[in-house]
Protein backbone atom coordinates (compact mmCIF):
# COMPACT_ATOMS: atom_id res chain seq x y z
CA UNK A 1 0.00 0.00 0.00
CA UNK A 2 1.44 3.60 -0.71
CA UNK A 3 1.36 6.15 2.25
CA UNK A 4 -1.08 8.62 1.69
CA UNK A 5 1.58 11.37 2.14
CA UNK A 6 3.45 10.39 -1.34
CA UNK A 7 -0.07 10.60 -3.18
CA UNK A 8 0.22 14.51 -3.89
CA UNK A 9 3.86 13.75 -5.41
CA UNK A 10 3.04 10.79 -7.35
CA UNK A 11 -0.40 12.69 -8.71
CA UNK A 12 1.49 15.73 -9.63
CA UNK A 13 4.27 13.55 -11.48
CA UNK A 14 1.47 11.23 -13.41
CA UNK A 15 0.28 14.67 -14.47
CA UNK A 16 3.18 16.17 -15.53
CA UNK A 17 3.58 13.04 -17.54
CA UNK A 18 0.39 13.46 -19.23
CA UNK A 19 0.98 16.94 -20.28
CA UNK A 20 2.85 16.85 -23.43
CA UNK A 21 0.65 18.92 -26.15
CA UNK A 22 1.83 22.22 -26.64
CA UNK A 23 -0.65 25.12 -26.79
CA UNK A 24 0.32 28.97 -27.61
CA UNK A 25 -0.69 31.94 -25.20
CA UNK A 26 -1.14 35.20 -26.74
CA UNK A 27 -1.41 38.02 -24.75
CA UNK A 28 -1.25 40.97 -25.32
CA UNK A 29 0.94 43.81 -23.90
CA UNK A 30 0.97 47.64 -24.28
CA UNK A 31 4.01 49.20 -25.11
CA UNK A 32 5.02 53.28 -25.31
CA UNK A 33 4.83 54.37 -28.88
CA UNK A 34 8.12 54.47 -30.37
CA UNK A 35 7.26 56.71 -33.51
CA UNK A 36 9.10 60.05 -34.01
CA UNK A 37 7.73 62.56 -31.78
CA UNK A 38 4.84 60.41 -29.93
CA UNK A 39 4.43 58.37 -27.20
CA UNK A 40 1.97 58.51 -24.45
CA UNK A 41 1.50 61.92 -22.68
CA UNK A 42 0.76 60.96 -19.32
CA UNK A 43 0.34 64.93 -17.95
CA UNK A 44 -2.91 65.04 -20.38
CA UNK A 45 -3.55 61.31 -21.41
CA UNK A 46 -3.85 60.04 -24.83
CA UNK A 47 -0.55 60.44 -26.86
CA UNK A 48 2.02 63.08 -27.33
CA UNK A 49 1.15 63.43 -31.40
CA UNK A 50 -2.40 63.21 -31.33
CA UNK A 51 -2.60 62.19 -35.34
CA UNK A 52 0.16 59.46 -34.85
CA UNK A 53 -0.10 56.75 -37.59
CA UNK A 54 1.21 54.27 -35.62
CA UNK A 55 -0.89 54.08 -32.51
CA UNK A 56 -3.88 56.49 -33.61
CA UNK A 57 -3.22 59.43 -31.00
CA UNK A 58 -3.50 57.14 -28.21
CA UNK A 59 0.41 56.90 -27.35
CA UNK A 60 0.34 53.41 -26.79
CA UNK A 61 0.91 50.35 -29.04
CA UNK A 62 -0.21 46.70 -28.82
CA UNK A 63 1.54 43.44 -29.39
CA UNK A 64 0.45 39.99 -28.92
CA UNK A 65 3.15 38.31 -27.36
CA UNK A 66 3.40 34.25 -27.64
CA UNK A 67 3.69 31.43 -24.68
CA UNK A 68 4.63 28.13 -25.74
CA UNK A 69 2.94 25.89 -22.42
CA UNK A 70 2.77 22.57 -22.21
CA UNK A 71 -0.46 20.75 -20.81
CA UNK A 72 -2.76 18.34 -21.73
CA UNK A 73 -5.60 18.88 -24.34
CA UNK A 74 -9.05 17.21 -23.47
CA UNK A 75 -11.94 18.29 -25.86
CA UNK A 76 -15.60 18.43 -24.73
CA UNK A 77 -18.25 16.39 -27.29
CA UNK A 78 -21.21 18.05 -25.91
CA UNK A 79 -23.77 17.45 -22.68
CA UNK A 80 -23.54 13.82 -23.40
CA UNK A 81 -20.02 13.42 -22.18
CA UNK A 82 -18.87 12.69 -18.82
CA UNK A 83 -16.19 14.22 -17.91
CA UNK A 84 -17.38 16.61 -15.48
CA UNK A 85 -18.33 13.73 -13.40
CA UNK A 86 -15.05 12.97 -13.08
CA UNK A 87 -12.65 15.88 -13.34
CA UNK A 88 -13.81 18.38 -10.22
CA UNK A 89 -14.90 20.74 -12.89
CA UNK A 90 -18.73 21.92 -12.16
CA UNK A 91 -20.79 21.35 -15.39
CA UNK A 92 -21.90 25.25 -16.12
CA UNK A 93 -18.22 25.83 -16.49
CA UNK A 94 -17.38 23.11 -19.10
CA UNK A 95 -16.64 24.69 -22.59
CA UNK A 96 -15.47 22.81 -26.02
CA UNK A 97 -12.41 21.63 -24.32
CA UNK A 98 -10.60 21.89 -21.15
CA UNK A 99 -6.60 22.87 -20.70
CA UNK A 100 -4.92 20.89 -18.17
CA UNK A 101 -1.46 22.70 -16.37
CA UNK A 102 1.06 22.44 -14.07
CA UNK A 103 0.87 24.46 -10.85
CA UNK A 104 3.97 26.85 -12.23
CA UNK A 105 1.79 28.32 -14.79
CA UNK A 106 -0.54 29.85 -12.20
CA UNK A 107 0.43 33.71 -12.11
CA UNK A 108 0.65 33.26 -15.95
CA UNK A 109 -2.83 31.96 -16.21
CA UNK A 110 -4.54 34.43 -14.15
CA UNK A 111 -2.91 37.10 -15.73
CA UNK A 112 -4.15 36.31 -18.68
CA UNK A 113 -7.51 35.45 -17.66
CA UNK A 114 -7.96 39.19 -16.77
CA UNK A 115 -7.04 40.33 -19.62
CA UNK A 116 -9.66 39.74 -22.01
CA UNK A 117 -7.69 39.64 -25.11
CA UNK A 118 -5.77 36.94 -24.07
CA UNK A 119 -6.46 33.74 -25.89
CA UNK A 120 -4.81 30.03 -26.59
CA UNK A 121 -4.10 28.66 -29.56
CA UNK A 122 -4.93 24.99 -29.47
CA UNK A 123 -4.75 22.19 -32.64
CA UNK A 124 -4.66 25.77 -34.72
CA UNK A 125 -8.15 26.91 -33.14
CA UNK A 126 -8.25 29.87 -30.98
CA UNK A 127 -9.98 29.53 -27.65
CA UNK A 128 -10.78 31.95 -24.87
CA UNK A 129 -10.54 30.86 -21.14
CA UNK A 130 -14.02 30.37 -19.46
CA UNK A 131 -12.23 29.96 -15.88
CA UNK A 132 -9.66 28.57 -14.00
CA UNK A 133 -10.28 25.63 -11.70
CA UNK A 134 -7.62 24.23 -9.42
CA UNK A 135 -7.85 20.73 -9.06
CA UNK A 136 -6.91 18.97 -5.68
CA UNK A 137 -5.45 16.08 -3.93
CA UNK A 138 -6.32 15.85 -0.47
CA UNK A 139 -6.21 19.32 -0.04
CA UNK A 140 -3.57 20.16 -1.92
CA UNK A 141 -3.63 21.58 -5.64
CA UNK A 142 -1.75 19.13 -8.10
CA UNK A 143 -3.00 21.02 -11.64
CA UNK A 144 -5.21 23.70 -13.13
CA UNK A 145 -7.95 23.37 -15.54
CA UNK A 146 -8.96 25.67 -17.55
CA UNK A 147 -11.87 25.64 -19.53
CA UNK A 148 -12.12 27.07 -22.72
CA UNK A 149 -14.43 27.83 -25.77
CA UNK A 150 -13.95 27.97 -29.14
CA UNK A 151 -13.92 32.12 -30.60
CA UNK A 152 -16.83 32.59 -32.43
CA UNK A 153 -15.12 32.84 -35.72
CA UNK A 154 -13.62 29.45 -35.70
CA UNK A 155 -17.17 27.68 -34.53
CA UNK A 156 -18.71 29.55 -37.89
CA UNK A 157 -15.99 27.43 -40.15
CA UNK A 158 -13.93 30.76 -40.48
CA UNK A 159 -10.56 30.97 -39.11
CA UNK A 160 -9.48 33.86 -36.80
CA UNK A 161 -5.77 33.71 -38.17
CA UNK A 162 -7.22 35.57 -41.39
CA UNK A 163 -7.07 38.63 -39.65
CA UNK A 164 -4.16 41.66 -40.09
CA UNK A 165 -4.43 42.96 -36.52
């Protein structure tokens, strides 16, 4: 019989095993203008050059930067399905597939759950979090899941990456 004290540790290593698909995180982060003569005017708000071509006046620029994560990829086939019986994850918060991390990723992952422009790239679909739901072991938390949806776009058969933004 194994001691109940080495079940967190050998939980958290089976998991680790498990998580070998790789999934992108985009988020995105605001950066100070860098055109000639603009950048953000904090004394007034809004930019220094208020007809600035690069960030429209605002002073501000946005770039989606990439996170390569590993985890493990679990899609959702619908009400039907059973895997909110078994994964700790309350049924109103199940979307079209569910993210499964290591405990390191935390601060990451609630970061860029507040951010709403933050999104995953999964299988070449891009998803938006629904939540984050820390799964545990006898009280202690061994992985995060993380619910997710399919964007709109990719759900009506047209793909998201089409866009120049």
């Amino acid at each position: 019989m194994i001691p109940s004290s080495l079940i967190p540790g050998l939980r958290t290593n089976g998991l680790n095993l498990a998580q070998t698909d790789t999934v992108y995180l985009y988020t995105p982060y605001r950066l100070p203008c860098e055109e000639n003569g603009c950048g953000p005017n904090e004394a007034e708000g809004g930019g220094i050059n208020p007809a600035c071509p690069v960030c429209g006046g605002t002073g501000w620029t946005e770039t989606l930067m990439p996170s390569v994560l590993k985890c493990r990829v679990r899609w959702w086939y619908g009400p039907a399905g059973t895997y909110s019986d078994k994964s700790g994850v309350m049924p109103g918060d199940i979307g079209d597939l569910v993210l499964s991390f290591d405990t390191r990723y935390q601060q990451m992952l609630e970061a860029a759950y507040a951010n709403s422009k933050s999104y995953f790239e999964v299988d070449g679909f891009k998803v938006k979090m629904h939540s984050i739901v820390p799964s545990r072991l006898n009280g202690v938390v061994t992985s995060l899941d993380v619910p997710c949806n399919l964007s709109r776009e990719d759900r009506d058969g047209q793909a998201d990456n089409t866009d120049d933004n």
